[in-house]
C-alpha atoms as a PDB file:
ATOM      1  CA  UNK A   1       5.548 -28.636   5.303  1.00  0.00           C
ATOM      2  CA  UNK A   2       2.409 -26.931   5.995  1.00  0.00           C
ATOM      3  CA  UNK A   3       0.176 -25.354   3.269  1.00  0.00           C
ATOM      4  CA  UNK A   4      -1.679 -22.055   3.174  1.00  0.00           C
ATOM      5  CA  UNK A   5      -4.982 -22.219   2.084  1.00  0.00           C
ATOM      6  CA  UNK A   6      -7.578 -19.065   1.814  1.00  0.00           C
ATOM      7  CA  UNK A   7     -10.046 -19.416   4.485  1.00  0.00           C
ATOM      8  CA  UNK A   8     -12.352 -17.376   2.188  1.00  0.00           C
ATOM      9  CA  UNK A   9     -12.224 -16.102  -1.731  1.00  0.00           C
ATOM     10  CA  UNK A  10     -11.665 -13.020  -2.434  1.00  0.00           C
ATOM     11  CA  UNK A  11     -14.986 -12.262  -4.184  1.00  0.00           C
ATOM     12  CA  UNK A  12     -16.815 -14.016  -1.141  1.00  0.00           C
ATOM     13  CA  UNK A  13     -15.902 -11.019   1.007  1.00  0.00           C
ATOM     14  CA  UNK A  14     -16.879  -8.543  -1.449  1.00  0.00           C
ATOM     15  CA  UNK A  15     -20.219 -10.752  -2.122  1.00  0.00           C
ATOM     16  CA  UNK A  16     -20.668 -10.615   2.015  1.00  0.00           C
ATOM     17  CA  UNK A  17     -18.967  -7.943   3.094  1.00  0.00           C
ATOM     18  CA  UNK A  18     -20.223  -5.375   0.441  1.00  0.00           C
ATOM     19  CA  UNK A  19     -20.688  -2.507   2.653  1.00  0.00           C
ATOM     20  CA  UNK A  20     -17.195  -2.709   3.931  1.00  0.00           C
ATOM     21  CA  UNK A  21     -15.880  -2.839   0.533  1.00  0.00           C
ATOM     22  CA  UNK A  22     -18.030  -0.271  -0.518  1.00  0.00           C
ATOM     23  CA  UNK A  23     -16.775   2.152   2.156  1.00  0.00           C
ATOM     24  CA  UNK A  24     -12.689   1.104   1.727  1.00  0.00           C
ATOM     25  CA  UNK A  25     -13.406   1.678  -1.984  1.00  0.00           C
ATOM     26  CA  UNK A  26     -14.841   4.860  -1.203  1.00  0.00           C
ATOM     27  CA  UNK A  27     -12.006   5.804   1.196  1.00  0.00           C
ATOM     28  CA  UNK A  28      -9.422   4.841  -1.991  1.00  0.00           C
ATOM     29  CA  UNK A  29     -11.324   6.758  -4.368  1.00  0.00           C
ATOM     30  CA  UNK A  30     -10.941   9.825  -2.412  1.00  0.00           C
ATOM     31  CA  UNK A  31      -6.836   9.076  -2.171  1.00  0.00           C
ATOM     32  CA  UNK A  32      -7.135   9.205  -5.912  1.00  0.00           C
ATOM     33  CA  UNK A  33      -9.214  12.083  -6.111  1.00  0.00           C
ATOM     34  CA  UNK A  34      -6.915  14.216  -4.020  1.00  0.00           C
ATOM     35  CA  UNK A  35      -4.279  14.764  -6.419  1.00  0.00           C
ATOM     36  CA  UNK A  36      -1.874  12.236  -5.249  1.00  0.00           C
ATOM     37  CA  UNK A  37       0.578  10.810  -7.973  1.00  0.00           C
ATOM     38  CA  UNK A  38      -0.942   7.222  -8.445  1.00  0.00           C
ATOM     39  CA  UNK A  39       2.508   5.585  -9.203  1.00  0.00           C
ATOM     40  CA  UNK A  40       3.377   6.664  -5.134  1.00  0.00           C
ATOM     41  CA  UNK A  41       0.231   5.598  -3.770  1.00  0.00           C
ATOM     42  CA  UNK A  42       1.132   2.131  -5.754  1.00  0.00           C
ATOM     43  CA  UNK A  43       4.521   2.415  -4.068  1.00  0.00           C
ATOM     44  CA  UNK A  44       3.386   2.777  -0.824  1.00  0.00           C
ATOM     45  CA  UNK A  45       0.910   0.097  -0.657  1.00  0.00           C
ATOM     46  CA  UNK A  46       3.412  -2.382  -2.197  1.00  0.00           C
ATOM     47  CA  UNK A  47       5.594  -1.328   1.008  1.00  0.00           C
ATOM     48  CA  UNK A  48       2.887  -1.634   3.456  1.00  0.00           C
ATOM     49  CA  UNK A  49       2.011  -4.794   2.139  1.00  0.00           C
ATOM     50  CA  UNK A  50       5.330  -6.445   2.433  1.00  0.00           C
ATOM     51  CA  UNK A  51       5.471  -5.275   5.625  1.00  0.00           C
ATOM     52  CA  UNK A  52       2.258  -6.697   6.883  1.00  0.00           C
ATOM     53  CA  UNK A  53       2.964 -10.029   4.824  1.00  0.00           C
ATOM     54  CA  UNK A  54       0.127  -9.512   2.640  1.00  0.00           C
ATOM     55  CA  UNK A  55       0.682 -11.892  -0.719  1.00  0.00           C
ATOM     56  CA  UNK A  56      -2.817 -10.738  -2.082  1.00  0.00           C
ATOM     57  CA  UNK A  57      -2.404  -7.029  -1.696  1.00  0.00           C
ATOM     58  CA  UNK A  58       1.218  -7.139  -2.743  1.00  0.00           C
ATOM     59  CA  UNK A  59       0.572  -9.146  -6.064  1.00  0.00           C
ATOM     60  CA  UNK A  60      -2.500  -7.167  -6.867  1.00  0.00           C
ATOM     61  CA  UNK A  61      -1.125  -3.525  -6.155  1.00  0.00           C
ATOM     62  CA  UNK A  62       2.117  -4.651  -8.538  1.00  0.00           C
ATOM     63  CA  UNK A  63      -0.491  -5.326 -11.250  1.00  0.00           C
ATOM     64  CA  UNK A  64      -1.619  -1.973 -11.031  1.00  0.00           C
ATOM     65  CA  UNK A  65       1.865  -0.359 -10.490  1.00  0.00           C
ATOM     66  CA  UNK A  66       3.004  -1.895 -13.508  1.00  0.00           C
ATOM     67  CA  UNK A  67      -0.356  -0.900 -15.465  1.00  0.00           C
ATOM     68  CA  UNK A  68       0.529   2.850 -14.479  1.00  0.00           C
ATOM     69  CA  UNK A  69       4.002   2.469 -15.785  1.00  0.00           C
ATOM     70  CA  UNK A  70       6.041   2.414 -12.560  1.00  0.00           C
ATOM     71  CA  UNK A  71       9.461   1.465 -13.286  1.00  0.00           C
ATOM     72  CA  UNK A  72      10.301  -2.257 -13.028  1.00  0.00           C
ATOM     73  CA  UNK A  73      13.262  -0.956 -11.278  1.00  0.00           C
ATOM     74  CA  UNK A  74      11.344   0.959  -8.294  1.00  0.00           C
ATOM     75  CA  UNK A  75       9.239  -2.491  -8.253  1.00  0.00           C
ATOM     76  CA  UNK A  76      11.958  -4.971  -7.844  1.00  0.00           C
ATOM     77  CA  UNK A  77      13.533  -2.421  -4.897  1.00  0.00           C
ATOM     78  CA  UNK A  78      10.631  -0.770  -3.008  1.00  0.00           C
ATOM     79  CA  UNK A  79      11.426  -3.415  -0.026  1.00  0.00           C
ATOM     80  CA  UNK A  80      15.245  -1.966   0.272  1.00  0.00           C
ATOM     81  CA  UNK A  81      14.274   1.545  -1.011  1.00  0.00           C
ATOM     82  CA  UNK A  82      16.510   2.780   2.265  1.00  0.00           C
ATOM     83  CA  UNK A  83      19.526   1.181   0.504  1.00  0.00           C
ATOM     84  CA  UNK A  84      18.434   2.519  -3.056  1.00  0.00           C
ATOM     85  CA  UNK A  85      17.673   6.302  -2.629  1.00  0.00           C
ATOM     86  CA  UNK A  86      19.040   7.204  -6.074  1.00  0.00           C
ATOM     87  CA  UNK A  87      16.266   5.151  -7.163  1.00  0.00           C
ATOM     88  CA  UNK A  88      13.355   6.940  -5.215  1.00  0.00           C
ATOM     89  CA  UNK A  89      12.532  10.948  -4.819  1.00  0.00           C
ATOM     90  CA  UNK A  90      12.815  12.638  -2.282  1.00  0.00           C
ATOM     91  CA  UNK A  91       8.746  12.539  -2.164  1.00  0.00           C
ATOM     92  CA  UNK A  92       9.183   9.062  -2.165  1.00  0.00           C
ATOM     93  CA  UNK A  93      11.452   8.427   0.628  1.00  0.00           C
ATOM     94  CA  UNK A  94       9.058  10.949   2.782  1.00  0.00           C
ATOM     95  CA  UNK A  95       6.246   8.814   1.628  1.00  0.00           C
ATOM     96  CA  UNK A  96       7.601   5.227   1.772  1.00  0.00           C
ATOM     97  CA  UNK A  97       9.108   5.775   5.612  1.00  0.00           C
ATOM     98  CA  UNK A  98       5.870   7.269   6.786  1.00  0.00           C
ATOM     99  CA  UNK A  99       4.100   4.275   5.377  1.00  0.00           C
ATOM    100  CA  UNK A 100       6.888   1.900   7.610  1.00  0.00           C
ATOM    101  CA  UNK A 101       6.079   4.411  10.692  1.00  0.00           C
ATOM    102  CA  UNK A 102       1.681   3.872  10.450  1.00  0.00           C
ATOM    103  CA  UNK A 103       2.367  -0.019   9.610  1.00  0.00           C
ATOM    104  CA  UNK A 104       5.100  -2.422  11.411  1.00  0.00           C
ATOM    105  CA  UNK A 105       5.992   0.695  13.529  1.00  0.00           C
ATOM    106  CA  UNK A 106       2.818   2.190  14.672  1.00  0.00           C
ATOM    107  CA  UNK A 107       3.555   1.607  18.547  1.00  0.00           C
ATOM    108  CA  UNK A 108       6.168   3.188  18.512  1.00  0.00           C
ATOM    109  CA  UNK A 109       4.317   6.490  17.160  1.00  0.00           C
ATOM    110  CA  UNK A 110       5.470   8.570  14.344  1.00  0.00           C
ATOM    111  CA  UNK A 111       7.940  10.957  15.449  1.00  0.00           C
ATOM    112  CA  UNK A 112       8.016  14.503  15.146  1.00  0.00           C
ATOM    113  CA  UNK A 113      10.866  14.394  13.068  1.00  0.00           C
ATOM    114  CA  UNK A 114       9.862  12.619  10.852  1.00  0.00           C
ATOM    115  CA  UNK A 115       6.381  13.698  10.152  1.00  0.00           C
ATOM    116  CA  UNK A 116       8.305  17.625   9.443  1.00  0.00           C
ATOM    117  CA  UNK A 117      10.194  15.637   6.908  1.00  0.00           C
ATOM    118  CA  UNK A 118       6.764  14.048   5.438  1.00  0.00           C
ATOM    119  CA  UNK A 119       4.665  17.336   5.341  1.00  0.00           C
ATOM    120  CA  UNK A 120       7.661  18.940   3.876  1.00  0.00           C
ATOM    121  CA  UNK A 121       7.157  16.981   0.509  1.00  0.00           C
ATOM    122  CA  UNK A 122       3.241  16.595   1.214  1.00  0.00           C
ATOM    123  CA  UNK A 123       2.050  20.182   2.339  1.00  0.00           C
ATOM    124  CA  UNK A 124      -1.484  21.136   3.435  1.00  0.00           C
ATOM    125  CA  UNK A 125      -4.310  18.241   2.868  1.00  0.00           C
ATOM    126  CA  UNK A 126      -2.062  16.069   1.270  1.00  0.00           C
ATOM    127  CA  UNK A 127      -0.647  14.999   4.582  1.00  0.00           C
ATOM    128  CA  UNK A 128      -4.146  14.376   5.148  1.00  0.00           C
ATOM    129  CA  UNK A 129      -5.027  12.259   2.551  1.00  0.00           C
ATOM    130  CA  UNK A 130      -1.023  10.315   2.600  1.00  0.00           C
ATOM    131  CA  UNK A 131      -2.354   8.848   6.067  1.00  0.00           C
ATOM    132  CA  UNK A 132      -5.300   7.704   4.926  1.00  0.00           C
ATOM    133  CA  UNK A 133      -4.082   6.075   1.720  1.00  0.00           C
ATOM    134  CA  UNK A 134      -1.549   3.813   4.514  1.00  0.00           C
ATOM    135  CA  UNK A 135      -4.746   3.337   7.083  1.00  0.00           C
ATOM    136  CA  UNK A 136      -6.484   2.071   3.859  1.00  0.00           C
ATOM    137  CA  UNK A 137      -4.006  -0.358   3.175  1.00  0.00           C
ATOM    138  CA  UNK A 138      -3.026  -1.330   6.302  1.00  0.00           C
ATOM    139  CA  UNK A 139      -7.069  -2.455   6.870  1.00  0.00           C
ATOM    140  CA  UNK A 140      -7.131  -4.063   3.299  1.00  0.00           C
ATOM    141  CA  UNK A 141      -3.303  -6.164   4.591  1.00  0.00           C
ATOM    142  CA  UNK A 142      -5.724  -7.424   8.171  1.00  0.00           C
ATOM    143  CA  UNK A 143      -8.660  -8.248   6.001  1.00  0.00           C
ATOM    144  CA  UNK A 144      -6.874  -9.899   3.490  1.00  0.00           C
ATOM    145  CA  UNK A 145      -4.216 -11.907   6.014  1.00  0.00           C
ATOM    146  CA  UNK A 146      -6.771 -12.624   8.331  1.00  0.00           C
ATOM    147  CA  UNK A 147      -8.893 -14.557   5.738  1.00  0.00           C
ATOM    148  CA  UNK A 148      -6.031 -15.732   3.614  1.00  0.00           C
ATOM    149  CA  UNK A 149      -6.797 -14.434   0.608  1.00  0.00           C
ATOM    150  CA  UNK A 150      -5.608 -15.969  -2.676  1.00  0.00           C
ATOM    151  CA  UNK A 151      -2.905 -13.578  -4.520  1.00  0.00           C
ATOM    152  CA  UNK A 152      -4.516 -12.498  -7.939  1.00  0.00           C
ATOM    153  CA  UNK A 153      -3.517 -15.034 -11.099  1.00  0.00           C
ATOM    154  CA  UNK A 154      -2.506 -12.348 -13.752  1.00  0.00           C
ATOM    155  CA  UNK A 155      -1.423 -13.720 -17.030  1.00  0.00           C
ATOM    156  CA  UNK A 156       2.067 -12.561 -17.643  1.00  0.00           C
ATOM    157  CA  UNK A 157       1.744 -12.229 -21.759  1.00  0.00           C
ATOM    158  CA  UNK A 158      -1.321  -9.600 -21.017  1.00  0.00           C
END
């Protein structure tokens, strides 16, 4: 059995690679600026994550879902949330299969179909700033995979 090790911490990249943090936190900050519900954009980069095998992102974006009060329920199903609709809004759906489409499915393109369903539930510039919430996590999953990072220790009693 093989064992995964990070190739680099966590706060080494930040400590190196400050400008690129500096601009991905900038690019997040304007996500939260723009009016988007925080528990979603939690949601959706939970999903992304998964997707893109991401164990730091997916810990450390569930320690913020659950500090903005997401329901343990939506937590334990976001990764079946096509099998669970009663448990997801419509807004939800839209926004959790348009974050599949621009991460595990981005050759195939997002169809036209289904981006009439998204901007249905995100009209105007939130369409805008829904695809760069998932472009911002999907960079964040490569970074983090690609150096292995170590999937944040939070203290269950806190």
């Amino acid at each position: 059995m093989s064992s995964i090790s990070p190739r680099i911490a966590y706060e080494t990249f930040v400590r190196d690679a400050a400008p690129v943090v500096a601009a991905l936190s900038a690019m997040s900050r304007a996500v939260d600026a723009s009016g988007l519900e925080k528990p979603l954009t939690e949601l959706l980069k939970i999903r992304a994550s998964q997707i893109n095998g991401c164990a730091f992102c997916i810990q450390y974006h569930l320690n913020i879902a659950r500090d903005k009060a997401v329901p343990r329920t939506k937590l334990d199903l976001v990764a079946a949330w096509h099998e669970a609709p009663a448990f997801f809004s419509e807004r939800e759906r839209a926004a959790l299969a348009y974050t599949e489409a621009l991460s595990a499915k981005l050759h195939e393109g997002v169809s036209d179909a289904l981006y009439q369903q998204v901007a249905q539930q995100f009209p105007g510039e939130q369409m805008a700033f829904l695809t760069a919430a998932v472009a911002n996590i999907n960079a964040w999953n490569r970074i983090a995979v690609a150096l292995r990072f170590a999937p944040p220790v939070r203290d269950e009693a806190s």
